[in-house]
PDB file of N, CA and C in Angstrom:
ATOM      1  N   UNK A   1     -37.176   4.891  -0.429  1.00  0.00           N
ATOM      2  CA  UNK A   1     -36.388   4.997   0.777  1.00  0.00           C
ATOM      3  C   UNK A   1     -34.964   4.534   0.461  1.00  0.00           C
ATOM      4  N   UNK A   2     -33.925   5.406   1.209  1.00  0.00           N
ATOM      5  CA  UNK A   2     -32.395   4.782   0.962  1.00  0.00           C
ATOM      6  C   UNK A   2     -31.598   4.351   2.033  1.00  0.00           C
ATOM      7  N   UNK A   3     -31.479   3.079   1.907  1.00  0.00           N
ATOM      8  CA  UNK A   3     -30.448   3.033   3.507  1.00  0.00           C
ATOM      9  C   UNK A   3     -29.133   2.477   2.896  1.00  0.00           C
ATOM     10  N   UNK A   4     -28.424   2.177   4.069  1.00  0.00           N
ATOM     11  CA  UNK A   4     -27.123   1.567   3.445  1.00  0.00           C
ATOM     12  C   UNK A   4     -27.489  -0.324   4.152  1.00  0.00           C
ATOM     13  N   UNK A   5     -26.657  -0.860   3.553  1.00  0.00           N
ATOM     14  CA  UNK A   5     -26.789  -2.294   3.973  1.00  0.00           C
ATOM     15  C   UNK A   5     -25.731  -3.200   3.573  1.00  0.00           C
ATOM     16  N   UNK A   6     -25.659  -4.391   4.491  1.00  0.00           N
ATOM     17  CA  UNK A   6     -24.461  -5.348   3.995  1.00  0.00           C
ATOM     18  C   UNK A   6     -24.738  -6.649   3.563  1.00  0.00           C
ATOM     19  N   UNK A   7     -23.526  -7.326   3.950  1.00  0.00           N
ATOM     20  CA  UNK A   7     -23.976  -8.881   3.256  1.00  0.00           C
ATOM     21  C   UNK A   7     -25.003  -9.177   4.107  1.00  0.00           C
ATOM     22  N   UNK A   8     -26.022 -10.376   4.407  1.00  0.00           N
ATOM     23  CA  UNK A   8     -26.650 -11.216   4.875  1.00  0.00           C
ATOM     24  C   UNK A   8     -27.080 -12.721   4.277  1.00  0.00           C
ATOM     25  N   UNK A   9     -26.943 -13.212   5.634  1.00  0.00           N
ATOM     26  CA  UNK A   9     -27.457 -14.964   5.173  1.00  0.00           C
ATOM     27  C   UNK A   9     -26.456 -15.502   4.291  1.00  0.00           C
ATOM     28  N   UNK A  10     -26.667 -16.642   3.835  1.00  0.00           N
ATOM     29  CA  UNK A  10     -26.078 -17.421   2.640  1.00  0.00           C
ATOM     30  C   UNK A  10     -25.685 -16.855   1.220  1.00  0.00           C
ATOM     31  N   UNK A  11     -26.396 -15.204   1.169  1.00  0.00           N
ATOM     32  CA  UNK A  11     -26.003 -14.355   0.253  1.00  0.00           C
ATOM     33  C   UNK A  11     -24.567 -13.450   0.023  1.00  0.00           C
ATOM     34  N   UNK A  12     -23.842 -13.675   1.141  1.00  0.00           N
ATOM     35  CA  UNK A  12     -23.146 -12.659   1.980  1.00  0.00           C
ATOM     36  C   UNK A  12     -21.845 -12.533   0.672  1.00  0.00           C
ATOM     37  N   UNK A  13     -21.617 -13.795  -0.036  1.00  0.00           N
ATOM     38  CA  UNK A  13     -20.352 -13.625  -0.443  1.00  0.00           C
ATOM     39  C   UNK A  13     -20.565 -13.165  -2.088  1.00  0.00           C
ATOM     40  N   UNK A  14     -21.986 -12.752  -2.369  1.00  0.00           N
ATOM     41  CA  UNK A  14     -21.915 -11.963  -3.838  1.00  0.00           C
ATOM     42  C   UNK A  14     -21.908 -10.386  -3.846  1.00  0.00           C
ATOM     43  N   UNK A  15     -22.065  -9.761  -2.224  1.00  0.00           N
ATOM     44  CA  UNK A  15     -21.493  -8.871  -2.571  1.00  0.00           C
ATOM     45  C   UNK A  15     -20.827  -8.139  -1.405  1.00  0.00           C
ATOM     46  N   UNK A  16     -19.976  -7.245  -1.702  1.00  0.00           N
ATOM     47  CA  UNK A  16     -18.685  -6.866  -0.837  1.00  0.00           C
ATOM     48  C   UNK A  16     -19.142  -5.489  -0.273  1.00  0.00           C
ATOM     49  N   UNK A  17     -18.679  -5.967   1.200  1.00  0.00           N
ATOM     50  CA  UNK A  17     -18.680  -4.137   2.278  1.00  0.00           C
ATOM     51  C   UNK A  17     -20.763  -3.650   2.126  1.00  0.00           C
ATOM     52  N   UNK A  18     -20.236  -2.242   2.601  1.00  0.00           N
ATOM     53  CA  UNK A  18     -21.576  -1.792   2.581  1.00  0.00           C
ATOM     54  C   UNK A  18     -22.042  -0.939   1.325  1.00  0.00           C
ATOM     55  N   UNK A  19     -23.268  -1.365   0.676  1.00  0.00           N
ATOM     56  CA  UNK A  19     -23.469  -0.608  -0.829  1.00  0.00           C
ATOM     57  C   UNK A  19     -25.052   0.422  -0.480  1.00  0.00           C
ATOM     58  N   UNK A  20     -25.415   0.777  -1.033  1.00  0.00           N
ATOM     59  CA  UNK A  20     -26.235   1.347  -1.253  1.00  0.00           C
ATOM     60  C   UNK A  20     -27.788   1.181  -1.718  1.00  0.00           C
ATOM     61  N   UNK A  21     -28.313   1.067  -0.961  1.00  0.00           N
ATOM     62  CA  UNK A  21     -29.630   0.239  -1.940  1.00  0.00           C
ATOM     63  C   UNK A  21     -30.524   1.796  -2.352  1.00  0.00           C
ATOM     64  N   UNK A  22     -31.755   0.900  -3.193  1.00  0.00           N
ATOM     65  CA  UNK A  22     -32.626   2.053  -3.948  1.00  0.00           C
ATOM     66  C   UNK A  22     -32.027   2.942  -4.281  1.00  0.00           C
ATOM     67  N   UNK A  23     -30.837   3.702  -5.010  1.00  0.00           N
ATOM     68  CA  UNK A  23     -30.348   4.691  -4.933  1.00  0.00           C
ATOM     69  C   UNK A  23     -31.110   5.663  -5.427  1.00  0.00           C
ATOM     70  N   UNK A  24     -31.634   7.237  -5.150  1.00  0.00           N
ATOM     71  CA  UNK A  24     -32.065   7.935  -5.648  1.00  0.00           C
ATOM     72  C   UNK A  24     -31.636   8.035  -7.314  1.00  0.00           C
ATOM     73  N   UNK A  25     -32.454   9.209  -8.316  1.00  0.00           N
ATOM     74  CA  UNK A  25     -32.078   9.118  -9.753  1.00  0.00           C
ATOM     75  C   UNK A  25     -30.803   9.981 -10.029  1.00  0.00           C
ATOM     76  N   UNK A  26     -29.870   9.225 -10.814  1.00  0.00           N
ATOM     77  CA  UNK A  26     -28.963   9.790 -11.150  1.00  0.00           C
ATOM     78  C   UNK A  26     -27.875   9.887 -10.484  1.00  0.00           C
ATOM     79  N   UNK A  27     -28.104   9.109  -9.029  1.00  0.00           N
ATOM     80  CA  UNK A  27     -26.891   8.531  -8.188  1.00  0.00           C
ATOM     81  C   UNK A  27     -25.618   7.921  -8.865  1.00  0.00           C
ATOM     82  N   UNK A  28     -24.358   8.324  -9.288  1.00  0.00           N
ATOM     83  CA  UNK A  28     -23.409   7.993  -9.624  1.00  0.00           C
ATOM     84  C   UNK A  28     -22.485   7.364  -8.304  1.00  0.00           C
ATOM     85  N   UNK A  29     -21.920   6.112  -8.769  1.00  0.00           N
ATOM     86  CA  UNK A  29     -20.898   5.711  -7.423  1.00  0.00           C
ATOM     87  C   UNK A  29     -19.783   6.238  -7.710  1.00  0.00           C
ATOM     88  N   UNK A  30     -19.169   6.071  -6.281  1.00  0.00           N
ATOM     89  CA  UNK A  30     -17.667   7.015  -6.650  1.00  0.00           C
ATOM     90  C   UNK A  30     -16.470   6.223  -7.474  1.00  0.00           C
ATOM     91  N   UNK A  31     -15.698   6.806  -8.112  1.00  0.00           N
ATOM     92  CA  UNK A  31     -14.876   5.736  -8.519  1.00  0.00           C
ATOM     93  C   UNK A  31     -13.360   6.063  -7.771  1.00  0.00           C
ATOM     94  N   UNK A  32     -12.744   4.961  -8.202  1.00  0.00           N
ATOM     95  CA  UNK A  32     -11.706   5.028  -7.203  1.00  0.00           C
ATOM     96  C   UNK A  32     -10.891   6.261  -8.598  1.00  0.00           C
ATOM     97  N   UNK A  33     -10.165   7.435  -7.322  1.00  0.00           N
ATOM     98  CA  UNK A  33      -9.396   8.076  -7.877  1.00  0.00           C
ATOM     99  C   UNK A  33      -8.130   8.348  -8.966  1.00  0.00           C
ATOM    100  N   UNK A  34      -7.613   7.225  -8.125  1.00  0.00           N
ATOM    101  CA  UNK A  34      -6.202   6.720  -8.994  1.00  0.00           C
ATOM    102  C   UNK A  34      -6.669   5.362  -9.903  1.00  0.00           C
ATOM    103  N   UNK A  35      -6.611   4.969 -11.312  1.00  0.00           N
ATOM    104  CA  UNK A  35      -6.870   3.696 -12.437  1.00  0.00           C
ATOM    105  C   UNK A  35      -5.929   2.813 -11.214  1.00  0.00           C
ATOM    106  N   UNK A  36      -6.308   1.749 -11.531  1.00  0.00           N
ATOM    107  CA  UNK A  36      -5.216   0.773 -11.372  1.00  0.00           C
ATOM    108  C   UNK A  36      -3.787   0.676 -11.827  1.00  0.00           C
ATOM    109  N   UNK A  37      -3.416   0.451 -13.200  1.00  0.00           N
ATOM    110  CA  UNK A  37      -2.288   0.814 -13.817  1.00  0.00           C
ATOM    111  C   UNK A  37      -1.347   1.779 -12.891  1.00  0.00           C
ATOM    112  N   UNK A  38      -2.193   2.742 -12.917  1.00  0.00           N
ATOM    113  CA  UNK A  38      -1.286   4.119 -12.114  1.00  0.00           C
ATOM    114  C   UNK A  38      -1.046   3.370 -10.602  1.00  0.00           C
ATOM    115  N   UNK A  39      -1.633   3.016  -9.865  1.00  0.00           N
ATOM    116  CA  UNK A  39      -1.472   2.619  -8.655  1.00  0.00           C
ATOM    117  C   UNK A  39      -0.612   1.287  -8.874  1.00  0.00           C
ATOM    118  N   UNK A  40      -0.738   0.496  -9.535  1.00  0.00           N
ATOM    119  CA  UNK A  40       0.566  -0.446  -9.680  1.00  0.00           C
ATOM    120  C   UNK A  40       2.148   0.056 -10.224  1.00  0.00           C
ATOM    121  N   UNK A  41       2.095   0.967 -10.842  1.00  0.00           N
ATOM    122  CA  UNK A  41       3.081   1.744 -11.071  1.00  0.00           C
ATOM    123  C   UNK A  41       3.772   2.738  -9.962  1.00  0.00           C
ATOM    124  N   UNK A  42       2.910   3.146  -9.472  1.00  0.00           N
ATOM    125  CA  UNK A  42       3.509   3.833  -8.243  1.00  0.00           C
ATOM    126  C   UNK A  42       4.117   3.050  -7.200  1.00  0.00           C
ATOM    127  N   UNK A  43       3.125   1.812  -6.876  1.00  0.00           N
ATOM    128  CA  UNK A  43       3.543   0.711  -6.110  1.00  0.00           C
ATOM    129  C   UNK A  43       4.965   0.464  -6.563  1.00  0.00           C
ATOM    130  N   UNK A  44       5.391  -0.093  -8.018  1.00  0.00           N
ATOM    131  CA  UNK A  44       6.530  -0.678  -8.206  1.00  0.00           C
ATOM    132  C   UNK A  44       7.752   0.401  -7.964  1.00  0.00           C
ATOM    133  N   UNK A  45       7.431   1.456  -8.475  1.00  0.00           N
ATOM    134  CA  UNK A  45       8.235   2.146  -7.890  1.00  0.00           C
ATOM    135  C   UNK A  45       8.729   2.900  -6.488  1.00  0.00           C
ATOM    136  N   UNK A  46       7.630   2.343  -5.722  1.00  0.00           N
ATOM    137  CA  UNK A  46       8.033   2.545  -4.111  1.00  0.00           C
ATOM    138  C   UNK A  46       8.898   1.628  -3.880  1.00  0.00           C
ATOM    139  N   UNK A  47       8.577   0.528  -4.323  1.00  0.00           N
ATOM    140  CA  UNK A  47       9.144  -1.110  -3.894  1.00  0.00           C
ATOM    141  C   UNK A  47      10.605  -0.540  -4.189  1.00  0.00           C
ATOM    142  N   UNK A  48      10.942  -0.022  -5.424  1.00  0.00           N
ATOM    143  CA  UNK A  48      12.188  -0.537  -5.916  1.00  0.00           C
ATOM    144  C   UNK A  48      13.022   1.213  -4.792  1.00  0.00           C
ATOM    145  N   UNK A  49      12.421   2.012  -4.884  1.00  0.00           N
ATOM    146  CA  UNK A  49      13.028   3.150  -4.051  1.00  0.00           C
ATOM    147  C   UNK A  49      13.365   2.415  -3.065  1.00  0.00           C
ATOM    148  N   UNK A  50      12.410   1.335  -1.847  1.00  0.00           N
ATOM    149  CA  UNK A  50      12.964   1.228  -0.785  1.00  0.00           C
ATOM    150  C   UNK A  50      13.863   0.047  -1.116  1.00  0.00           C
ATOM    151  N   UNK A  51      13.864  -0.840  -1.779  1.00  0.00           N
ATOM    152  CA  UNK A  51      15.074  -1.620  -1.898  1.00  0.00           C
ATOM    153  C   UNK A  51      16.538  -0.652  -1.988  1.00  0.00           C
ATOM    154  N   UNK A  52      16.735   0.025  -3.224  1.00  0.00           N
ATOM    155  CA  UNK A  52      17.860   0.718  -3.238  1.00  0.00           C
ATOM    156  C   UNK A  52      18.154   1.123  -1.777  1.00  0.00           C
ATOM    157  N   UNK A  53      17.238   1.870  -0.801  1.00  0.00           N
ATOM    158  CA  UNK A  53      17.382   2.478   0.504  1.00  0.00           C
ATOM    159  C   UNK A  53      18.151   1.579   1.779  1.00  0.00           C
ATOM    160  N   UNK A  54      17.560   0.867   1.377  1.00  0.00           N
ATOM    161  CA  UNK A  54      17.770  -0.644   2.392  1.00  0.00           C
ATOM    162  C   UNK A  54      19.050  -1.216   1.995  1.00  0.00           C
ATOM    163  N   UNK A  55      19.997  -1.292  -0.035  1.00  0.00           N
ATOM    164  CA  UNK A  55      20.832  -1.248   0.060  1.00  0.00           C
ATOM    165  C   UNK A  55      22.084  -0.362   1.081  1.00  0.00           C
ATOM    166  N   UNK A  56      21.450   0.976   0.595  1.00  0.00           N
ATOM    167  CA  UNK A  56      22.639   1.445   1.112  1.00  0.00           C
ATOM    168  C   UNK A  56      22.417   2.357   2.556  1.00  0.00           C
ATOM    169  N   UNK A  57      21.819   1.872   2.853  1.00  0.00           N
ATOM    170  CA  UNK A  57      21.816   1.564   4.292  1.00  0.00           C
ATOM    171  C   UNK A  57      22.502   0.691   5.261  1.00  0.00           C
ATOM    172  N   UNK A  58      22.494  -0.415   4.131  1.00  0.00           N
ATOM    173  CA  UNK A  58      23.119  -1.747   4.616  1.00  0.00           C
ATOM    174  C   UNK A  58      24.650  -1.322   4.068  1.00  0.00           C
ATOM    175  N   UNK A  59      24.728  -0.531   3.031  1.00  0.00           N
ATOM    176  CA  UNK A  59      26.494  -0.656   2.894  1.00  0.00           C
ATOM    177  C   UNK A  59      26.845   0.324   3.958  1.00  0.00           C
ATOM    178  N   UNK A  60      26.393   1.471   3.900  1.00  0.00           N
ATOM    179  CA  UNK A  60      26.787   2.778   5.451  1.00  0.00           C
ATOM    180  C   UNK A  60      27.092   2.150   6.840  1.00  0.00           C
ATOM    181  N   UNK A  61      26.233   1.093   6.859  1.00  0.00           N
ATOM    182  CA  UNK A  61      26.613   0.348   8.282  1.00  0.00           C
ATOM    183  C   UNK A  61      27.388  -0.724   8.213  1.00  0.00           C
ATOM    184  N   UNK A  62      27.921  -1.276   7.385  1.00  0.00           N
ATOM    185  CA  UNK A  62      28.844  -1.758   7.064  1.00  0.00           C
ATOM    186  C   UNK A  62      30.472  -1.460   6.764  1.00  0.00           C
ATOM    187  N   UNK A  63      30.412   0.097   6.751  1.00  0.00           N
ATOM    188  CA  UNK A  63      31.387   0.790   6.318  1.00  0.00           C
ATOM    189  C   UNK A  63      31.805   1.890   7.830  1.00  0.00           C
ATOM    190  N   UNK A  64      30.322   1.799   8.557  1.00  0.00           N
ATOM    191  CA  UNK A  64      31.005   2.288   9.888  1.00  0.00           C
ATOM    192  C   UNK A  64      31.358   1.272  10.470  1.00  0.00           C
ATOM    193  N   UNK A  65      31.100  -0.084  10.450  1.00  0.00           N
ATOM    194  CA  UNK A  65      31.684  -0.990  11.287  1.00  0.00           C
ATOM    195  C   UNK A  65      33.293  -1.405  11.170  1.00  0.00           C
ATOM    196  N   UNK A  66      33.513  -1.205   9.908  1.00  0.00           N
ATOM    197  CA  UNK A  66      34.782  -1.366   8.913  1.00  0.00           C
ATOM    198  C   UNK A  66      35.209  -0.603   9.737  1.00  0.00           C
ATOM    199  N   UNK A  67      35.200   0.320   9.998  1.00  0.00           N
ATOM    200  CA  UNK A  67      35.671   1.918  10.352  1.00  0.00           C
ATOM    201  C   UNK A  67      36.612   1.267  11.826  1.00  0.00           C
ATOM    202  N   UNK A  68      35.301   1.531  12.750  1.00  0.00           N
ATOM    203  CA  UNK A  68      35.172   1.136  13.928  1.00  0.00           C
ATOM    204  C   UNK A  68      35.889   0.188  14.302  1.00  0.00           C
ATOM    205  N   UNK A  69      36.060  -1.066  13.622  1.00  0.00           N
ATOM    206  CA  UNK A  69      37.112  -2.276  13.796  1.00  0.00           C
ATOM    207  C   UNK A  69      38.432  -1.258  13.567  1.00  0.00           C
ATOM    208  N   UNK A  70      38.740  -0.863  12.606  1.00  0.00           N
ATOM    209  CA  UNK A  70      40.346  -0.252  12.018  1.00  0.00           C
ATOM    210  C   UNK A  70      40.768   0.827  12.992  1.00  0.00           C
ATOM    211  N   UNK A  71      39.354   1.446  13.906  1.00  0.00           N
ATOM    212  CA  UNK A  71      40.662   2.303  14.594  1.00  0.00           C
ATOM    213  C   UNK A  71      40.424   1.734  16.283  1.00  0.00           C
ATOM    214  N   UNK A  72      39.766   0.742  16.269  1.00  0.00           N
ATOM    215  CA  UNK A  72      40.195   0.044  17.143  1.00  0.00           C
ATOM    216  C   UNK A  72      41.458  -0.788  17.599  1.00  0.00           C
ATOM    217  N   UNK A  73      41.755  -1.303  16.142  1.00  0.00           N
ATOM    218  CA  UNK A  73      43.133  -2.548  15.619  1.00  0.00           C
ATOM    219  C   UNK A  73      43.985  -1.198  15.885  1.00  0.00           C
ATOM    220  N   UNK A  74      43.923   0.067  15.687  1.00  0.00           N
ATOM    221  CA  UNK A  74      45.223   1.240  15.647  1.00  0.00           C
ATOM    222  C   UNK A  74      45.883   1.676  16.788  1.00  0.00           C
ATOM    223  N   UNK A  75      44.599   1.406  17.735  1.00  0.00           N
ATOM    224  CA  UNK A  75      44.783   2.085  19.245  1.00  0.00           C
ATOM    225  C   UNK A  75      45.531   1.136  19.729  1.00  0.00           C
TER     226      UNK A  75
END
């Protein structure tokens, strides 16, 4: 028989989420798609895309405010 099942009792913290018991023969688990490596790599390079973004974001609004003061001081 196969059901699914989770932690219980004082056992709860050796194993994680819901697994599979009895698995039929030749049941393979899934593996995660992306290695790790690759997914930390992608990560770092999101990180650093949105930093740059957030720079100049921060200079554009800084440069309309510039703006905005100077043709205010003109009028």
């Amino acid at each position: 028989m196969v059901y699914l099942g989770g932690p219980r009792g004082r056992s709860a913290g050796q194993r994680r989420g819901i697994y599979l018991h009895d698995p039929p023969p030749g049941y393979r688990r899934p593996h995660p798609r992306v290695a790790a490596k690759e997914r930390q790599r992608i990560l770092r390079r999101d990180a650093v895309l949105l930093y740059v973004l957030i720079a100049l974001l921060a200079l554009l609004v800084t440069g309309f405010i510039v703006m905005m003061l100077l043709a205010a001081m003109h009028v």
